[in-house]
C-alpha atoms as a PDB file:
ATOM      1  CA  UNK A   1       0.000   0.000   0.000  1.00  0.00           C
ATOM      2  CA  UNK A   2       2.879   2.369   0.594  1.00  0.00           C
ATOM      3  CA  UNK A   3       6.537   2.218  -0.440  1.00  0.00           C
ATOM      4  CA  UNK A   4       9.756   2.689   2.019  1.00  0.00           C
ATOM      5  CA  UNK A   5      10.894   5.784   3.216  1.00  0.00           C
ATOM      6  CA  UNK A   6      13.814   6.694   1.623  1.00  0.00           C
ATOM      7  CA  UNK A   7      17.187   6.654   3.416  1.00  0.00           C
ATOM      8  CA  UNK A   8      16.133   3.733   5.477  1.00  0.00           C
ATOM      9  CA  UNK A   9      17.105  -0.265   5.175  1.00  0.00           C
ATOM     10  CA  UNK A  10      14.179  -2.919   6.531  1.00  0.00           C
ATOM     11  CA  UNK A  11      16.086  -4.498   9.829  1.00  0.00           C
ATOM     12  CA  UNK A  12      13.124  -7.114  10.779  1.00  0.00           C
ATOM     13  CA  UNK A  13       9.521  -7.413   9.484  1.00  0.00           C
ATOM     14  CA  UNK A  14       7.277 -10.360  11.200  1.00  0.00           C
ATOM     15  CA  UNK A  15       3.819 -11.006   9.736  1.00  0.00           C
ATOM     16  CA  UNK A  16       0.974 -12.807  10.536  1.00  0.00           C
ATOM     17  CA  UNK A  17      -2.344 -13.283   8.692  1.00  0.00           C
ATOM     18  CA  UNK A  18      -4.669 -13.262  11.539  1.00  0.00           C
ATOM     19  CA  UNK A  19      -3.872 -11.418  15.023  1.00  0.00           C
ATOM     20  CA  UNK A  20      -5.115  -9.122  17.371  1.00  0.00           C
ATOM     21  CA  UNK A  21      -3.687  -5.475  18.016  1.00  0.00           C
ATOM     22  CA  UNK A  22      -4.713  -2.478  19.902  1.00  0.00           C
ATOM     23  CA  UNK A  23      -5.068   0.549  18.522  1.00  0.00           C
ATOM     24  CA  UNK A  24      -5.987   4.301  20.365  1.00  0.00           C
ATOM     25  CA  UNK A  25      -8.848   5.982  19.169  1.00  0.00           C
ATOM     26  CA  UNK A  26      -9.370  10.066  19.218  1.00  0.00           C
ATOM     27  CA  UNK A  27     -10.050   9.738  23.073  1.00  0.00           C
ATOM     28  CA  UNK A  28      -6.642   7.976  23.836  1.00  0.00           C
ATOM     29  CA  UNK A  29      -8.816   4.785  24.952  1.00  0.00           C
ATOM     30  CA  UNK A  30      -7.755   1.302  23.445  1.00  0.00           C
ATOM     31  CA  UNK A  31      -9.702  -0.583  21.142  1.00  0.00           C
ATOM     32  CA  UNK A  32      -8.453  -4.345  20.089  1.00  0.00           C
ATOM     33  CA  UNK A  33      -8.568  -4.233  15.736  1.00  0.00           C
ATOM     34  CA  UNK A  34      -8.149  -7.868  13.956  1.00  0.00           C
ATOM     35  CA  UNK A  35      -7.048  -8.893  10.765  1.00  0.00           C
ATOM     36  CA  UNK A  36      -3.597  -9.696   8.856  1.00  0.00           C
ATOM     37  CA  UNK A  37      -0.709  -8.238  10.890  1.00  0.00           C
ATOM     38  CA  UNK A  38       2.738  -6.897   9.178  1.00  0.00           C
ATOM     39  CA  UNK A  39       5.595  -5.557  11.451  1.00  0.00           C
ATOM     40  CA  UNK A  40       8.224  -3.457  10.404  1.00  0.00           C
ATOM     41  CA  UNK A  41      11.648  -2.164  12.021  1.00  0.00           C
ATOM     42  CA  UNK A  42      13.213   0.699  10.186  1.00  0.00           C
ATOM     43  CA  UNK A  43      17.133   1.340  10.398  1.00  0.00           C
ATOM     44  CA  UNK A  44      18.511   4.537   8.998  1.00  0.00           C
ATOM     45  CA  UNK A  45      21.365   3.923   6.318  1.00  0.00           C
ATOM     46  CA  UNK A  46      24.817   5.118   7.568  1.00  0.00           C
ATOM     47  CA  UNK A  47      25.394   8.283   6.389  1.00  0.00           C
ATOM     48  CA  UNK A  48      22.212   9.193   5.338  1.00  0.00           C
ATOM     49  CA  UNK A  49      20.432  12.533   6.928  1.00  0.00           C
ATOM     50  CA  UNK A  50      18.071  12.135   9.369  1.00  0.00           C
ATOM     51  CA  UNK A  51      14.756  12.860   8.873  1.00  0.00           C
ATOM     52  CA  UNK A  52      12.558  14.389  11.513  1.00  0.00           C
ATOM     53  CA  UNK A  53       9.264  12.884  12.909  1.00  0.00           C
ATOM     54  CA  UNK A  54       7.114  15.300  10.708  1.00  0.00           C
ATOM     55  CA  UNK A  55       8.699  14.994   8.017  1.00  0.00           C
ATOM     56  CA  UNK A  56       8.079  10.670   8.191  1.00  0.00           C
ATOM     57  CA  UNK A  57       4.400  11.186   9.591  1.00  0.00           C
ATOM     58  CA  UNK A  58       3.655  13.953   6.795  1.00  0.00           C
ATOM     59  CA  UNK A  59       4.905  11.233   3.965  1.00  0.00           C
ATOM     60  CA  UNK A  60       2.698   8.735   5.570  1.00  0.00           C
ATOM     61  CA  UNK A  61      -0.225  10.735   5.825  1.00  0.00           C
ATOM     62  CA  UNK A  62       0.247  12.238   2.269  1.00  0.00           C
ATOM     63  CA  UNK A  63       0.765   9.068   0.345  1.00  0.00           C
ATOM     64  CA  UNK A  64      -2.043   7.592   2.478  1.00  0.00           C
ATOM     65  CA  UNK A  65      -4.894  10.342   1.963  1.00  0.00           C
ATOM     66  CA  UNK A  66      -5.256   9.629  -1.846  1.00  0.00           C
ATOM     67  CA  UNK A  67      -6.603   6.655  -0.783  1.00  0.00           C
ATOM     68  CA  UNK A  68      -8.894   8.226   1.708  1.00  0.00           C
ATOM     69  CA  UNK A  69      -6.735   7.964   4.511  1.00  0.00           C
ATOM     70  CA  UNK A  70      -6.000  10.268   7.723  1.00  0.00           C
ATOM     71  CA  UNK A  71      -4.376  10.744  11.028  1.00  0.00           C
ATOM     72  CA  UNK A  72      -6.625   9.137  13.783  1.00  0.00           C
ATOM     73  CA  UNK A  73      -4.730  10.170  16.820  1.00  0.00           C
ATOM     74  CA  UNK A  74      -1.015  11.314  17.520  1.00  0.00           C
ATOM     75  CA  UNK A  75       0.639  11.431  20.849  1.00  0.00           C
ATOM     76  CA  UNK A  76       4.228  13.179  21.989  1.00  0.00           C
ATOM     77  CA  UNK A  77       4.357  15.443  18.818  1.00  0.00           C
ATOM     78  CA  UNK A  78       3.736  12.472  16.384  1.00  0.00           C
ATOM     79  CA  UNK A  79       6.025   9.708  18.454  1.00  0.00           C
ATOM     80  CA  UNK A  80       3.189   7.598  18.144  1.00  0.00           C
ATOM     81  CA  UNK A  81       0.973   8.059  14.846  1.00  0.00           C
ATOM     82  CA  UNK A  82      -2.240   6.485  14.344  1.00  0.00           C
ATOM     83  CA  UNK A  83      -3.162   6.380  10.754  1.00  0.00           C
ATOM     84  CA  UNK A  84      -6.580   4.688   9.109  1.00  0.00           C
ATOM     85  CA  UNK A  85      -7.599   4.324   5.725  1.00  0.00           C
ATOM     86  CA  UNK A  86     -11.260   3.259   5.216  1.00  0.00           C
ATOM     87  CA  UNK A  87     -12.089   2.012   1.504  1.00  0.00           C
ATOM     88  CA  UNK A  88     -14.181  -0.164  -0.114  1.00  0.00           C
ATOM     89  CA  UNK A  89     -15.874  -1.421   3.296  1.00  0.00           C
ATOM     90  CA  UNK A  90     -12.427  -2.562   4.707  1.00  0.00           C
ATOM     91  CA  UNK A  91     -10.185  -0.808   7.132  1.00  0.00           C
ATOM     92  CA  UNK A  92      -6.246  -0.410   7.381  1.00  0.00           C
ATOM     93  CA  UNK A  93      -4.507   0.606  10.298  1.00  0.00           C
ATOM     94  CA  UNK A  94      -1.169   1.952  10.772  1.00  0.00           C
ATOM     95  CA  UNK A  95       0.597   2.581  13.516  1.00  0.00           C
ATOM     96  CA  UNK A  96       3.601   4.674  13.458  1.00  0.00           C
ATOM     97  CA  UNK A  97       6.598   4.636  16.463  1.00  0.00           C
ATOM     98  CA  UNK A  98       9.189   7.718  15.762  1.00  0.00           C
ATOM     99  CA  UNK A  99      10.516   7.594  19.297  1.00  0.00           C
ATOM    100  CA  UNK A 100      13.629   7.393  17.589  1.00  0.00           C
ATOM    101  CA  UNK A 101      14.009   8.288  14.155  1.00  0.00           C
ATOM    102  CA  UNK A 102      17.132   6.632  13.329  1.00  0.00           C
ATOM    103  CA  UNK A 103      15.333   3.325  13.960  1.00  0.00           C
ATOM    104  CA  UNK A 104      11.402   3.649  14.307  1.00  0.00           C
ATOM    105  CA  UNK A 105       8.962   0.911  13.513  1.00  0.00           C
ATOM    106  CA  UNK A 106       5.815   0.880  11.790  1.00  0.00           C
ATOM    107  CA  UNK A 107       3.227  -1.342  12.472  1.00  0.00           C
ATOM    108  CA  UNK A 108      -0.040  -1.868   9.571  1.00  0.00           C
ATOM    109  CA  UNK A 109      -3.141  -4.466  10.502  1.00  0.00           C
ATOM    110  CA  UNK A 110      -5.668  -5.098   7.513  1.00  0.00           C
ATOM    111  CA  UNK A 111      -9.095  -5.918   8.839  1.00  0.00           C
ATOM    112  CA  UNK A 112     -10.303  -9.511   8.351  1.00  0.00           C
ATOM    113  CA  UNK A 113     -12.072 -12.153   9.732  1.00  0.00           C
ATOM    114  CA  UNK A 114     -10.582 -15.633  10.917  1.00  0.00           C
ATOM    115  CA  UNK A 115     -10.827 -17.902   8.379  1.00  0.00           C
ATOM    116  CA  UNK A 116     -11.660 -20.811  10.422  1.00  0.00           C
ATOM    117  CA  UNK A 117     -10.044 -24.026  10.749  1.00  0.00           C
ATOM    118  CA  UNK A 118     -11.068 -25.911  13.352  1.00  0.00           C
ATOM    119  CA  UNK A 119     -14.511 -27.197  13.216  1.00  0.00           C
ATOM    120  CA  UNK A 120     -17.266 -28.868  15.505  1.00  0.00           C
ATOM    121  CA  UNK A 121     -17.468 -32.330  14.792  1.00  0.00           C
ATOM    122  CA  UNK A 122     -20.282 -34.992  16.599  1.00  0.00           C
ATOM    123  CA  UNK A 123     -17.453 -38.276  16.224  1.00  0.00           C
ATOM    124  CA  UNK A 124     -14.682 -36.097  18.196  1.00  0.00           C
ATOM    125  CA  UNK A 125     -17.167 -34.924  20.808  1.00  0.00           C
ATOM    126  CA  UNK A 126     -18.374 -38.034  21.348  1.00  0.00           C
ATOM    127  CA  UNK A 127     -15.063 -39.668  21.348  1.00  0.00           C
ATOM    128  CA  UNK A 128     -13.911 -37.184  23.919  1.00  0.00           C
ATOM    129  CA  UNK A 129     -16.625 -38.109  26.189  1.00  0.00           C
ATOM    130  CA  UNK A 130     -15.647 -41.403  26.229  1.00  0.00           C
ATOM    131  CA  UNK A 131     -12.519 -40.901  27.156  1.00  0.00           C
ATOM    132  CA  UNK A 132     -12.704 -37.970  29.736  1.00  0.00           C
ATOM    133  CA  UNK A 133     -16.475 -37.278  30.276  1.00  0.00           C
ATOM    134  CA  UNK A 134     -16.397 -34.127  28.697  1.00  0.00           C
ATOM    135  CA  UNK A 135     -15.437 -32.195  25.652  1.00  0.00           C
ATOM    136  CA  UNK A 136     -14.598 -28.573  24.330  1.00  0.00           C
ATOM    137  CA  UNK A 137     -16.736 -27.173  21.594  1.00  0.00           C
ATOM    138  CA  UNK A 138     -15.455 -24.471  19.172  1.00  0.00           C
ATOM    139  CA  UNK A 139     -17.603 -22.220  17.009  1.00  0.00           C
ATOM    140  CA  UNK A 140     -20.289 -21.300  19.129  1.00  0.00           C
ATOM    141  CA  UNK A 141     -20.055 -17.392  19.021  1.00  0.00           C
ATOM    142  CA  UNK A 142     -21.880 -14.611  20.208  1.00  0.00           C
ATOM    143  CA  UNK A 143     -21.530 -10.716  20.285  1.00  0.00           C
ATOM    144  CA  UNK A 144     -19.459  -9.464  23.584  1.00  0.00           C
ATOM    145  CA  UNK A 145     -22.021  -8.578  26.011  1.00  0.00           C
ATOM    146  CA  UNK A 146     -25.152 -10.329  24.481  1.00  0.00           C
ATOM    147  CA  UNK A 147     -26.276 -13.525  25.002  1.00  0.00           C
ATOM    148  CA  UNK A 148     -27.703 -14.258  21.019  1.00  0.00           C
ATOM    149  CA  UNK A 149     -26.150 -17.007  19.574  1.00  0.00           C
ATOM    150  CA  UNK A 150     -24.450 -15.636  16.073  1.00  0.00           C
ATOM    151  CA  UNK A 151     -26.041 -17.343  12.966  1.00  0.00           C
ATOM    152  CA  UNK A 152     -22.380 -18.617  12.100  1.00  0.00           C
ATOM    153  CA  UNK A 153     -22.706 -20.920  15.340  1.00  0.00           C
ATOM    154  CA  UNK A 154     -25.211 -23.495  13.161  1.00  0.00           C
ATOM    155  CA  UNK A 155     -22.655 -25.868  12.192  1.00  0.00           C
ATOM    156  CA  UNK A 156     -21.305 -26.268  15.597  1.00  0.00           C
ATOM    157  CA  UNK A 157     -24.780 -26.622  17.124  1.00  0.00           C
ATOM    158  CA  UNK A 158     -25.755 -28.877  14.879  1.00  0.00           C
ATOM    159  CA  UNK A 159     -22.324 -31.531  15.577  1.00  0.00           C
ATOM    160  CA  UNK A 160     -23.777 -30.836  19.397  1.00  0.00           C
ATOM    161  CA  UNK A 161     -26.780 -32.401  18.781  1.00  0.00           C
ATOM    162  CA  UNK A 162     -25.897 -35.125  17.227  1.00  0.00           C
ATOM    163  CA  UNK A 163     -23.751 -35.685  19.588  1.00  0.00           C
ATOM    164  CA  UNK A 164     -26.400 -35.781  22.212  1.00  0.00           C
ATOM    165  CA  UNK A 165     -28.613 -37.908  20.055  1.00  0.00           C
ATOM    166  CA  UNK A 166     -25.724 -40.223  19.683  1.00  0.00           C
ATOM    167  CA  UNK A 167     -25.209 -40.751  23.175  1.00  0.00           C
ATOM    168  CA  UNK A 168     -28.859 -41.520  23.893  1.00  0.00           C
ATOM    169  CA  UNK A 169     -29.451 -43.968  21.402  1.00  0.00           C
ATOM    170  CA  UNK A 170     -26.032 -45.847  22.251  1.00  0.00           C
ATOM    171  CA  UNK A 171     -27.324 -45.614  25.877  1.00  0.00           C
ATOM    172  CA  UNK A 172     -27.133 -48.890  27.819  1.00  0.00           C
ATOM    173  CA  UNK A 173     -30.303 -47.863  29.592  1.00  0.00           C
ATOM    174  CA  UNK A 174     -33.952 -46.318  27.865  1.00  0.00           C
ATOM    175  CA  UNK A 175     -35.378 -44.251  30.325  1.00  0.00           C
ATOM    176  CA  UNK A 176     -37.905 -41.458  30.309  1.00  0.00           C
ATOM    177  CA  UNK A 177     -37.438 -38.742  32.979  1.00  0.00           C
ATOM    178  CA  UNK A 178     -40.385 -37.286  34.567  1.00  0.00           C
ATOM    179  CA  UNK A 179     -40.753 -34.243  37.054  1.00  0.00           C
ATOM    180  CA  UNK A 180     -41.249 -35.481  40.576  1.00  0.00           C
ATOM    181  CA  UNK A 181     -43.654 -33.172  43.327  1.00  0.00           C
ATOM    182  CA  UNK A 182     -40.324 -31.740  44.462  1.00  0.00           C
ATOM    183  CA  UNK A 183     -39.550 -30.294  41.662  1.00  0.00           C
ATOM    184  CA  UNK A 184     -36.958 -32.681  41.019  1.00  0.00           C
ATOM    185  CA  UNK A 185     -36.687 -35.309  37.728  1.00  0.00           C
ATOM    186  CA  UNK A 186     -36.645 -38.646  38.089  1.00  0.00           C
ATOM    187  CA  UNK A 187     -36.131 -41.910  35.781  1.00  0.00           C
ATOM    188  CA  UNK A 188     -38.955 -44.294  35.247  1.00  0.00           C
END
């Protein structure tokens, strides 16, 4: 999305293509942003002038606004830069450390969702609950702070209950359960 700044030799770079990082909004309060991660260290060439913090933020934000990009935040005169470009219904997020501008990093997250790889399945429950009485069951989501199931949690609810189906027709024992005066249920 955006070349090197001149003068300056990549010393490490580290991707991943799904993490978490937190970001500051306008307010200086941290909010966690997932996607594809890339991390950059920059290390000035020897000899080569050293530019000041403006001057790397201002190339940043100008070669980033064409493509309807802005500064979000900036703290200690532009140490840290917060950059976002919004396009197309997907978010990029940059995240600029001048501390030092002989050797700064720059940090740039590209929304995305998980593409998910491990998947509910009734035979692996079932095994597991053979072997310790229990199992863990992924892909059940909901929103933070709500108690909806998300409509992408259908696969995994479905490999539940077959699960459960499984395990009371291989049951040694039929047995209906009825509620008792107490309250309680019984077998009978």
């Amino acid at each position: 999305m955006v070349t090197r700044m001149p003068g300056y030799y990549i010393y490490r770079c580290e991707q991943s293509p799904f993490d978490a990082w937190k970001f500051k909004d306008s307010k200086g309060k941290e909010m966690t942003v997932e996607g594809k991660t890339t991390s950059i260290s920059y290390y000035l060439v020897a000899g080569q002038p050293t530019p000041s913090r403006l001057q790397i933020v201002r190339n940043y934000e100008n070669a980033l606004r064409p493509l309807g990009g802005a500064i979000f935040v900036q703290y200690d005169d532009g140490a840290e830069t917060y950059l976002k470009v919004a396009k197309d219904g997907k978010e990029t997020w940059f995240y600029l450390n001048l501390y030092n501008t002989g050797s700064w990093g720059l940090q740039v997250l590209e929304t995305a969702a998980m593409a998910q790889q491990v998947v509910a399945d009734a035979a692996a429950f079932s095994n597991d609950i053979k072997a310790t009485g229990r199992t863990a069951v992924y892909g059940i989501y909901f929103d933070t702070g709500k108690a909806e199931v998300k409509p992408e949690s259908d696969a995994a609810l479905k490999e539940v209950a077959k699960t459960a189906l499984g395990q009371i027709r291989s049951s040694s024992c039929s047995w209906l359960a009825t509620p008792t005066t107490s309250g309680n249920w019984r077998r009978t």
